[in-house]
C-alpha atoms as a PDB file:
ATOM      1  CA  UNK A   1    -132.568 -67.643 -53.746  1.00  0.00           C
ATOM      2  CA  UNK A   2    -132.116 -70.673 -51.394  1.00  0.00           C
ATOM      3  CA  UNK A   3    -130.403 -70.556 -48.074  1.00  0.00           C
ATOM      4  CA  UNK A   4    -127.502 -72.835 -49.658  1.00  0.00           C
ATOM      5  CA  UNK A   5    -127.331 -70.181 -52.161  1.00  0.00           C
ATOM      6  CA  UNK A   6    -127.048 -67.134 -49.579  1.00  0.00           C
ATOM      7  CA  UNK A   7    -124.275 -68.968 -47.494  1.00  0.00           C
ATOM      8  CA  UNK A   8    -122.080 -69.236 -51.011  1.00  0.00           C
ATOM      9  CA  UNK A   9    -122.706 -65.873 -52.066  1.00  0.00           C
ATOM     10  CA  UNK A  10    -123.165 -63.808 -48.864  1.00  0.00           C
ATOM     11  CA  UNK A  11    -119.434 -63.924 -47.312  1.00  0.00           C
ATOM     12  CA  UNK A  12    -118.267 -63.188 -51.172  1.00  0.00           C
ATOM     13  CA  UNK A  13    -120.456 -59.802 -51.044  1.00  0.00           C
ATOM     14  CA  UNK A  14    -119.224 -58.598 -47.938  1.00  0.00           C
ATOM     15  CA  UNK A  15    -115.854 -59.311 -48.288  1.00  0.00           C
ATOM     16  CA  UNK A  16    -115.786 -57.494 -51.797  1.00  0.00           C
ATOM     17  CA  UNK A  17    -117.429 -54.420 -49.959  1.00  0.00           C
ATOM     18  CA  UNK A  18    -114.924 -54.646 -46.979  1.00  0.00           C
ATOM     19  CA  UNK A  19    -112.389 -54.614 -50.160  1.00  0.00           C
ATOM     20  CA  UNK A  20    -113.669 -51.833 -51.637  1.00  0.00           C
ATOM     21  CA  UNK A  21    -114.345 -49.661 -48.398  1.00  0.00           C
ATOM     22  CA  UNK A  22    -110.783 -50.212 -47.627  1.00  0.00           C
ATOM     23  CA  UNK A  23    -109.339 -48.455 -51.191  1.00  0.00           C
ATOM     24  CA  UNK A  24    -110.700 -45.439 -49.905  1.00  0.00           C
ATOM     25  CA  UNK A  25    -108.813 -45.501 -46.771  1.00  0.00           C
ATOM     26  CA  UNK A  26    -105.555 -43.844 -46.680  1.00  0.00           C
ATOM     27  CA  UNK A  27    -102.766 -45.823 -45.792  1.00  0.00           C
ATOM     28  CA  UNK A  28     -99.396 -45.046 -43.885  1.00  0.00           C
ATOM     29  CA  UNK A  29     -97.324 -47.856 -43.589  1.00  0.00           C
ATOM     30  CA  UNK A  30     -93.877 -47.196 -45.214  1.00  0.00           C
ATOM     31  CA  UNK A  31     -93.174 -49.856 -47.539  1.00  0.00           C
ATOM     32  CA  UNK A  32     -89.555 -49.868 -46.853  1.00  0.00           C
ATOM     33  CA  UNK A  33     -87.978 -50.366 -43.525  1.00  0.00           C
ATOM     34  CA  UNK A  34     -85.701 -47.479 -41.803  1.00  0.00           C
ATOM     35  CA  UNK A  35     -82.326 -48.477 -43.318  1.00  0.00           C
ATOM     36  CA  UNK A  36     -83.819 -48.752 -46.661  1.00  0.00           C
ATOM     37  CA  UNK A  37     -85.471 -45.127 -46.521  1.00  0.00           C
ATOM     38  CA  UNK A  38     -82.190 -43.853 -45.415  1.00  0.00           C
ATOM     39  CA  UNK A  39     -80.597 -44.450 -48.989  1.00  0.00           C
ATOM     40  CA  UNK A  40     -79.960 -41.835 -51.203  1.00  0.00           C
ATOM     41  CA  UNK A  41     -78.346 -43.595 -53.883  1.00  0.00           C
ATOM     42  CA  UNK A  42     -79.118 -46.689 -56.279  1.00  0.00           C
ATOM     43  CA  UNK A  43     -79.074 -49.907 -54.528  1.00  0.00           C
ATOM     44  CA  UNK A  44     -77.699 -52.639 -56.858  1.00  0.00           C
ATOM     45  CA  UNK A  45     -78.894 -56.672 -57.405  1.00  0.00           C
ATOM     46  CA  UNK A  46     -76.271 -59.231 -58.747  1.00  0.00           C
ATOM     47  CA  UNK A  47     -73.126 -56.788 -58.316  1.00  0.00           C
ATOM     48  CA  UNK A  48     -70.201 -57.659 -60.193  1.00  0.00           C
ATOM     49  CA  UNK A  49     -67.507 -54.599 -60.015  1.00  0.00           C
ATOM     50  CA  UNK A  50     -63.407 -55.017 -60.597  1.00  0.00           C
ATOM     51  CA  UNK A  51     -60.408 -53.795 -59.160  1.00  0.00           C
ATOM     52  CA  UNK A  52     -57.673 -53.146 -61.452  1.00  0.00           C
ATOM     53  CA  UNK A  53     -53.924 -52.114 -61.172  1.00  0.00           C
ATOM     54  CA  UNK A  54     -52.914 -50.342 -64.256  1.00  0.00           C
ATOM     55  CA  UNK A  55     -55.334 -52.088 -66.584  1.00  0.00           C
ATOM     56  CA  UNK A  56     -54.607 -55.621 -64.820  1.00  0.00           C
ATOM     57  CA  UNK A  57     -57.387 -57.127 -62.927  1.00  0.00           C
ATOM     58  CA  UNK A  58     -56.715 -57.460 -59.070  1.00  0.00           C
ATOM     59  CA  UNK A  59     -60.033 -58.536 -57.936  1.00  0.00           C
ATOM     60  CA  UNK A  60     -63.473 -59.565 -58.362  1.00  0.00           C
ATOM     61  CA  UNK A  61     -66.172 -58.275 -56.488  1.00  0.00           C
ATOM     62  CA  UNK A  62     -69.508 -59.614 -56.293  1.00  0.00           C
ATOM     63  CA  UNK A  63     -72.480 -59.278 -53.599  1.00  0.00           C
ATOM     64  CA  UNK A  64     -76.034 -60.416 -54.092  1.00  0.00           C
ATOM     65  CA  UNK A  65     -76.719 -56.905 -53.134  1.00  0.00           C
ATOM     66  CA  UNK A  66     -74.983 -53.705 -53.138  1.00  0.00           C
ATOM     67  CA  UNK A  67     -76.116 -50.631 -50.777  1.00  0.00           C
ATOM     68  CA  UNK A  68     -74.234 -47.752 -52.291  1.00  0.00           C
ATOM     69  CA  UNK A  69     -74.238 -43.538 -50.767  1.00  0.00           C
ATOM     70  CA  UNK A  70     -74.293 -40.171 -52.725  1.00  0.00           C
ATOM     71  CA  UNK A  71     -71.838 -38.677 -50.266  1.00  0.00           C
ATOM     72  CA  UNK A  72     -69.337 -41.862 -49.739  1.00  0.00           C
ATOM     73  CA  UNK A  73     -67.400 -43.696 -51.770  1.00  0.00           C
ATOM     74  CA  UNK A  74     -68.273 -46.917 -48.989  1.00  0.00           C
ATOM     75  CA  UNK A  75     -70.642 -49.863 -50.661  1.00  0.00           C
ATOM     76  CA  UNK A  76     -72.333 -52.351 -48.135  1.00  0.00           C
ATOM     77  CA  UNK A  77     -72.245 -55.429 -49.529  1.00  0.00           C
ATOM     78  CA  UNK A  78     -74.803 -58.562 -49.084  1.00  0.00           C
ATOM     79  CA  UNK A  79     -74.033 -62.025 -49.433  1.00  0.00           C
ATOM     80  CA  UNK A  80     -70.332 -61.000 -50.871  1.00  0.00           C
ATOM     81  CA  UNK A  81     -67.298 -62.631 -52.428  1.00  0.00           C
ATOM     82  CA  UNK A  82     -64.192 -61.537 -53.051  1.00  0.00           C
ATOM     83  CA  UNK A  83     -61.473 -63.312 -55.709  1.00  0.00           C
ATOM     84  CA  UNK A  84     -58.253 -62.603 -55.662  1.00  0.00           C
ATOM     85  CA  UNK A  85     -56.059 -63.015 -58.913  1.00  0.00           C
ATOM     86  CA  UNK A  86     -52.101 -62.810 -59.317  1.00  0.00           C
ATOM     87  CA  UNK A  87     -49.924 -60.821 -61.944  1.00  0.00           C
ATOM     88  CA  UNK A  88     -51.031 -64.122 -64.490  1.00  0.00           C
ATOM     89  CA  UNK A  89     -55.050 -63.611 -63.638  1.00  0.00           C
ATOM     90  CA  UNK A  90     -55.283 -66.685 -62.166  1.00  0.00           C
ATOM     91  CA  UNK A  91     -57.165 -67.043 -58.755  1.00  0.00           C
ATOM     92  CA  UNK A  92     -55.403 -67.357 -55.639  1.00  0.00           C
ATOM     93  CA  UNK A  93     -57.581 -66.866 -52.502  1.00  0.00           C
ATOM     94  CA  UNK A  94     -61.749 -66.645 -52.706  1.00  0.00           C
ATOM     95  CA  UNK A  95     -63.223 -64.587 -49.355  1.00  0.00           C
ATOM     96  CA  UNK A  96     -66.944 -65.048 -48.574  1.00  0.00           C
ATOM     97  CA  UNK A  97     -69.041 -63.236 -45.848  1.00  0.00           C
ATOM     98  CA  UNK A  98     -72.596 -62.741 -45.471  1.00  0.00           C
ATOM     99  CA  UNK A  99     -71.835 -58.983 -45.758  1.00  0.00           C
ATOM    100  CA  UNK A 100     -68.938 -56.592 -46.405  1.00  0.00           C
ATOM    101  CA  UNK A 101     -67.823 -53.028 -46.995  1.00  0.00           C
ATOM    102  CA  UNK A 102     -65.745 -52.117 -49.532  1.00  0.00           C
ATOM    103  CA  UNK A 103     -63.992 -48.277 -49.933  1.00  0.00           C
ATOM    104  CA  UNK A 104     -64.197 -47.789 -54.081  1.00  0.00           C
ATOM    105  CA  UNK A 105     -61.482 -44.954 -52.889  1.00  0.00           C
ATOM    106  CA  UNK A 106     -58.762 -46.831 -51.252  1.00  0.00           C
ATOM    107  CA  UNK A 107     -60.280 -50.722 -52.140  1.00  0.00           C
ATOM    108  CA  UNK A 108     -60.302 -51.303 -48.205  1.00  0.00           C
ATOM    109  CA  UNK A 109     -62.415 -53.747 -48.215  1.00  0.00           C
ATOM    110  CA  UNK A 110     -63.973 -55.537 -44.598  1.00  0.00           C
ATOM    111  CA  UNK A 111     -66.067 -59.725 -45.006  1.00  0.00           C
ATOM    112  CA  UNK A 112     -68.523 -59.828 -41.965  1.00  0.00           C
ATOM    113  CA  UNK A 113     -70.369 -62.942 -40.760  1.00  0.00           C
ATOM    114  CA  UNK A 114     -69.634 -66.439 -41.056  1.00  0.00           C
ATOM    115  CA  UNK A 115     -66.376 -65.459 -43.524  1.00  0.00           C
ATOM    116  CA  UNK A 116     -64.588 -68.551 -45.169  1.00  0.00           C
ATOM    117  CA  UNK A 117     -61.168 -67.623 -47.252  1.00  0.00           C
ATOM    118  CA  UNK A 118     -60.463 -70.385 -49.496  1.00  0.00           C
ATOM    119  CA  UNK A 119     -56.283 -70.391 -50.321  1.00  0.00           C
ATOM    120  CA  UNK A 120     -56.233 -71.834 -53.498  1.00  0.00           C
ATOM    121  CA  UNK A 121     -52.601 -72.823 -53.866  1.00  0.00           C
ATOM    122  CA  UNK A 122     -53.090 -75.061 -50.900  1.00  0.00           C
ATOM    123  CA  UNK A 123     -56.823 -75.548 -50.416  1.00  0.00           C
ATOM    124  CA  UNK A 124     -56.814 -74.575 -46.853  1.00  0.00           C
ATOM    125  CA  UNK A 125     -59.951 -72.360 -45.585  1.00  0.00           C
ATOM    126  CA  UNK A 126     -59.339 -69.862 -43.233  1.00  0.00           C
ATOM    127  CA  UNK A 127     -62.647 -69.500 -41.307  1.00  0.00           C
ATOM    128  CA  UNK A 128     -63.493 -66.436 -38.952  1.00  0.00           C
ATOM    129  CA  UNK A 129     -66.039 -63.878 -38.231  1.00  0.00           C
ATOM    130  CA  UNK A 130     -64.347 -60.890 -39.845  1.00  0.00           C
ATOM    131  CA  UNK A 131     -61.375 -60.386 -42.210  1.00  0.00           C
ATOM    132  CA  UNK A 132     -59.819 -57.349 -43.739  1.00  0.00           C
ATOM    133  CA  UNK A 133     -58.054 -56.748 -46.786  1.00  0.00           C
ATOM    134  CA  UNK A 134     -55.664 -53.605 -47.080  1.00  0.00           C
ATOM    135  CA  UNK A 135     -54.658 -53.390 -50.914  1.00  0.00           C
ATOM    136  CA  UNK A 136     -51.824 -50.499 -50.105  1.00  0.00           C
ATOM    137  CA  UNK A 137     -49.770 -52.964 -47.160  1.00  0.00           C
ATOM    138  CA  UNK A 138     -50.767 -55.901 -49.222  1.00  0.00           C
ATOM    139  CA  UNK A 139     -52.069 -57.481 -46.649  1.00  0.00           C
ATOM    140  CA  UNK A 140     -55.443 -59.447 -45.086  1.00  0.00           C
ATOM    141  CA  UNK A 141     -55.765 -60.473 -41.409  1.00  0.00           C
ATOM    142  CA  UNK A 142     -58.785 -60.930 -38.814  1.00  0.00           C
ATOM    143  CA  UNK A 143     -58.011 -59.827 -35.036  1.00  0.00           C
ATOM    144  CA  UNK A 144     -61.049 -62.503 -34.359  1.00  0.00           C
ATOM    145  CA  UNK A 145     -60.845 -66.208 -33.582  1.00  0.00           C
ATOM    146  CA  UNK A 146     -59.526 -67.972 -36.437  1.00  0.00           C
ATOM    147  CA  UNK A 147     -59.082 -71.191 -37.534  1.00  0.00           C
ATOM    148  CA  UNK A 148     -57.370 -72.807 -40.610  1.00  0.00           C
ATOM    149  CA  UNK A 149     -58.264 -76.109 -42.218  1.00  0.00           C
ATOM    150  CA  UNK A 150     -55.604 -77.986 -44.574  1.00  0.00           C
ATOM    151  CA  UNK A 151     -56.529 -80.594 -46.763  1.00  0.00           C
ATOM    152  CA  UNK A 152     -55.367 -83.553 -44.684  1.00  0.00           C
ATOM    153  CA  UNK A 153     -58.169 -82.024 -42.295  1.00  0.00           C
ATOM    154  CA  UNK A 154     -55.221 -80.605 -40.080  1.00  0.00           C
ATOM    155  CA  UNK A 155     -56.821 -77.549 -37.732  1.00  0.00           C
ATOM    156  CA  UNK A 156     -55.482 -74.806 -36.268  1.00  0.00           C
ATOM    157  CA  UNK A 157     -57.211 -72.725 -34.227  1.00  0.00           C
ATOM    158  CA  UNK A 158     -55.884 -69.044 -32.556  1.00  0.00           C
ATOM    159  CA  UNK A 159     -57.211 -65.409 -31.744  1.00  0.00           C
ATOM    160  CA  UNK A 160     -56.357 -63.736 -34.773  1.00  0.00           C
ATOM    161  CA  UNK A 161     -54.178 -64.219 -38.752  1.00  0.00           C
ATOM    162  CA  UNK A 162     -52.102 -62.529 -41.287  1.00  0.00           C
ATOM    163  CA  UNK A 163     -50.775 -63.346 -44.227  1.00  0.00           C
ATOM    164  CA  UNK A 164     -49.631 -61.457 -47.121  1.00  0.00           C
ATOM    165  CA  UNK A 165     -51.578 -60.997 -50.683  1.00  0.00           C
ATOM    166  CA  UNK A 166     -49.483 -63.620 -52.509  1.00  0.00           C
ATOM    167  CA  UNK A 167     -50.451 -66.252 -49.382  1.00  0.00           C
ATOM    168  CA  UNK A 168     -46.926 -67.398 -48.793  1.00  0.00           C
ATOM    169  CA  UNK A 169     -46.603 -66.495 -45.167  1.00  0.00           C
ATOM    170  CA  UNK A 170     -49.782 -67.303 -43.501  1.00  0.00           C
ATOM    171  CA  UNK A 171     -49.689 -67.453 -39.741  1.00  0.00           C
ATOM    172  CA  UNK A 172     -52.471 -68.057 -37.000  1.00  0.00           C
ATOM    173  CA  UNK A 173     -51.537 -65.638 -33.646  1.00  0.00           C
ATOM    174  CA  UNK A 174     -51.712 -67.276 -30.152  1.00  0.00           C
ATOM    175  CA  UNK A 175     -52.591 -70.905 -31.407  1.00  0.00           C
ATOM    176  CA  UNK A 176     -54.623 -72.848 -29.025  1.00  0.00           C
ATOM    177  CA  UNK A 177     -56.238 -76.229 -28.715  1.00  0.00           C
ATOM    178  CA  UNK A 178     -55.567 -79.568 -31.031  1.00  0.00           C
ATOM    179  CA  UNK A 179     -53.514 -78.345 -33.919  1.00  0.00           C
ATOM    180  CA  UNK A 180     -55.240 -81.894 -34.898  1.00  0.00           C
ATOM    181  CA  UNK A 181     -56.253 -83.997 -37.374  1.00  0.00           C
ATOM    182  CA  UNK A 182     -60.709 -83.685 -37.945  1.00  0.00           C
ATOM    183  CA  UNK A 183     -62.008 -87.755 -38.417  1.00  0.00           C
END
C-alpha cells in the first residue's frame, strides 16, 4: 500500500476501533434532565383538552407540551393558549404564555411569560407577565405590570388588571405614564 493510501485509510481504522472500544464501555449519563426524571405520569405533545359547563364548551386549551402528575390533578403547560368562548361558542378573549398551569379540578388556570390576551370584541391586547383566570368568580386579572393596547394604538400602562369573563368591565389599577397614542 502507498503512503497516500495509509493516510486515507489509517484515521478510518482507528477511529472505527475507538468506536468499537467505546460500545463496551458502560455509560451513565441520564438521558433526561432532573425535572424530566421527576415525572411519574405521561407527558403529552400537541395538547388540545376542553372545558365544558354542562355539555357547553367554555374553553380551549392547548400547549405544545403538557407535563401532567399521578398524584395532582395540576398540568404544566408549554407554549400555551387559552380561548375563551361565550354561551353562543363564539370566541371572546385568546390568552398566550410561554407556559401555564392549569387545575383539571377547579379549571384555575395561571399564563406565565411574555402573556398577550387578545379581547376579541374590541381587539385590544392586554400584555403582562402573568395572568390568572378563576372560572368560579368569573374572573381574570394579573397583580403584574400591565399594559393594554386598543386598536387606534391607544396605551395604557398600570401595576396590575381585572376584568370580568364576558370582558365588559376591563380596568388597568394605578395607571401610569402616556395613556398615549403609539406612532
Amino acid at each position: 500500500m502507498s503512503a497516500r493510501g495509509l493516510r486515507v485509510w489509517l484515521p478510518m481504522v482507528v477511529a472505527f476501533g475507538g468506536a468499537l472500544g467505546a460500545c463496551n464501555e458502560l455509560q451513565n449519563t441520564s438521558v433526561a434532565d432532573e425535572f424530566m426524571e421527576g415525572i411519574d405520569a405521561p407527558v403529552v405533545w400537541g395538547m388540545v383538552s376542553y372545558i365544558t359547563t354542562n355539555g357547553v364548551r367554555q374553553a380551549r386549551v392547548r400547549a405544545d407540551t403538557a407535563f401532567t402528575y399521578a398524584d395532582s390533578a395540576k398540568i404544566d403547560l408549554r407554549v400555551m393558549s387559552v380561548d375563551f368562548y361565550d354561551e353562543g361558542g363564539v370566541e371572546r378573549a385568546t390568552v398566550r404564555g410561554e407556559r401555564g398551569e392549569w387545575n383539571q379540578d377547579t379549571d384555575l388556570m395561571v399564563a406565565r411569560g411574555n402573556v398577550e390576551l387578545l379581547v376579541h370584541s374590541d381587539s385590544s391586547v392586554i400584555r403582562s407577565q402573568e395572568i390568572h383566570y378563576d372560572p368560579q368568580s368569573d374572573r381574570i386579572w394579573s397583580d403584574s405590570a400591565t399594559s393594554r393596547t386598543m386598536t387606534d394604538g391607544t396605551v395604557t400602562s398600570g401595576s396590575a388588571f381585572e376584568s370580568d369573563i364576558e370582558f365588559t368591565n376591563i380596568r388597568i389599577l394605578n395607571v401610569r405614564g402616556d395613556a398615549g397614542r403609539i406612532f
